[in-house]
Protein backbone atom coordinates (compact mmCIF):
# COMPACT_ATOMS: atom_id res chain seq x y z
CA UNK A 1 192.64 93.53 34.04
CA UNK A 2 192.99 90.27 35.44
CA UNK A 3 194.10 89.07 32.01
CA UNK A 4 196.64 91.47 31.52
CA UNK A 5 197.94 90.05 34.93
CA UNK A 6 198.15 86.37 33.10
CA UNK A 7 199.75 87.71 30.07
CA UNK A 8 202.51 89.30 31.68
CA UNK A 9 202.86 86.00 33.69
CA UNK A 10 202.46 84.02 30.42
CA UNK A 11 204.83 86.31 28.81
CA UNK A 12 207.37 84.90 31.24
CA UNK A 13 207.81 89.18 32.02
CA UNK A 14 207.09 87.98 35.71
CA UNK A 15 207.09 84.48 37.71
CA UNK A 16 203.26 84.51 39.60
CA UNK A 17 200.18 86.76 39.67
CA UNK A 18 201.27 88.34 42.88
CA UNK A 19 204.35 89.95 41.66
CA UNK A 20 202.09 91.87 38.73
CA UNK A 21 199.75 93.15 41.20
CA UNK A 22 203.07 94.13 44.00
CA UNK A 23 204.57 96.14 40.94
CA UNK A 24 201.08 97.46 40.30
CA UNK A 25 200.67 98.96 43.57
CA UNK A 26 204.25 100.15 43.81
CA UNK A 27 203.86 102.40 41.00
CA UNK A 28 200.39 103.31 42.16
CA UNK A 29 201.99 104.52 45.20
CA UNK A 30 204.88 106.65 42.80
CA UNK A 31 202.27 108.33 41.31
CA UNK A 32 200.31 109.14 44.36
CA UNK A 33 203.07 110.54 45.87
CA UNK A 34 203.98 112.34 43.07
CA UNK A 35 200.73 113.84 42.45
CA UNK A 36 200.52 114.83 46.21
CA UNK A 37 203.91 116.45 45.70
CA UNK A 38 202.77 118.28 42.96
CA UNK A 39 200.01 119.55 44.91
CA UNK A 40 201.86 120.71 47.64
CA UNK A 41 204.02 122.63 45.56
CA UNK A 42 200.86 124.21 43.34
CA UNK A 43 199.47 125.05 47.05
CA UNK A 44 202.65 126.67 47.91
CA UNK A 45 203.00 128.45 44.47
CA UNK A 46 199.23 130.08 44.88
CA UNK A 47 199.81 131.05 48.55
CA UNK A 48 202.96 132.71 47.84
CA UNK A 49 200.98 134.80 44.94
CA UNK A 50 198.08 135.52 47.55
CA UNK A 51 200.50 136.37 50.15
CA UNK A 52 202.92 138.84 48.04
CA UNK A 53 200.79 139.61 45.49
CA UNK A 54 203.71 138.45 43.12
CA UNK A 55 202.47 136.35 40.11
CA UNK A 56 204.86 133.48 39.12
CA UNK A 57 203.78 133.64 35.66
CA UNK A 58 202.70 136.48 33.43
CA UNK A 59 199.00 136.12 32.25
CA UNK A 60 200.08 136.36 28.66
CA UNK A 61 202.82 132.50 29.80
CA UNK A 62 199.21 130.99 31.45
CA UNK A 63 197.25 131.86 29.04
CA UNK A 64 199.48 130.66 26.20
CA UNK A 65 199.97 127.03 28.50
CA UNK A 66 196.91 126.79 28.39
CA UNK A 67 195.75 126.89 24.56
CA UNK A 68 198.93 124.86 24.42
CA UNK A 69 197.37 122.30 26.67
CA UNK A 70 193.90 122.32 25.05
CA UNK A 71 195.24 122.04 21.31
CA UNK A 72 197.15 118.53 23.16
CA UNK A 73 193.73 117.74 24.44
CA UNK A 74 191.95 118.05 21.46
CA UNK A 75 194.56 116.16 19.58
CA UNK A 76 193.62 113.23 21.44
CA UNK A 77 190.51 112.53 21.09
C-alpha cells in the first residue's frame, strides 16, 4: 500500500503522501456510511415484513436475485 501512496505522488495525481491517505479515509468514510445506510434501510425493510406480514418481494424475485447474484459470483473467480 504504501507504494501505491508514492506512485500516485510520483504520478504527480497528488502533491504529498498525506493528501493520498486524507482522500483514502474520505472515501472510507463514504462507504461506511453508505453501507450503514444500507443497513438501516434492510433493517427497516425486514421489520416492516415481520410487523405486517407483507413481503416486499415475491419468493419467486429473491430467489431469482439470488442465482443472479451467485452466477456474478462465480464469474469472478
Amino acid at each position: 500500500m504504501a507504494q501505491l501512496v508514492r506512485d500516485k505522488v510520483g504520478a504527480g495525481e497528488y502533491s504529498a503522501n498525506s493528501e493520498v491517505i486524507r482522500e483514502a479515509l474520505k472515501l472510507f468514510q463514504t462507504q461506511d456510511h453508505l453501507r450503514a445506510q444500507q443497513l438501516l434501510e434492510l433493517r427497516e425493510k425486514i421489520g416492516h415484513a415481520i410487523n405486517t406480514g407483507d413481503a416486499s418481494l415475491s419468493a419467486d424475485e429473491v430467489f431469482t436475485s439470488l442465482r443472479d447474484r451467485h452466477r456474478k459470483r462465480t464469474r469472478k473467480a
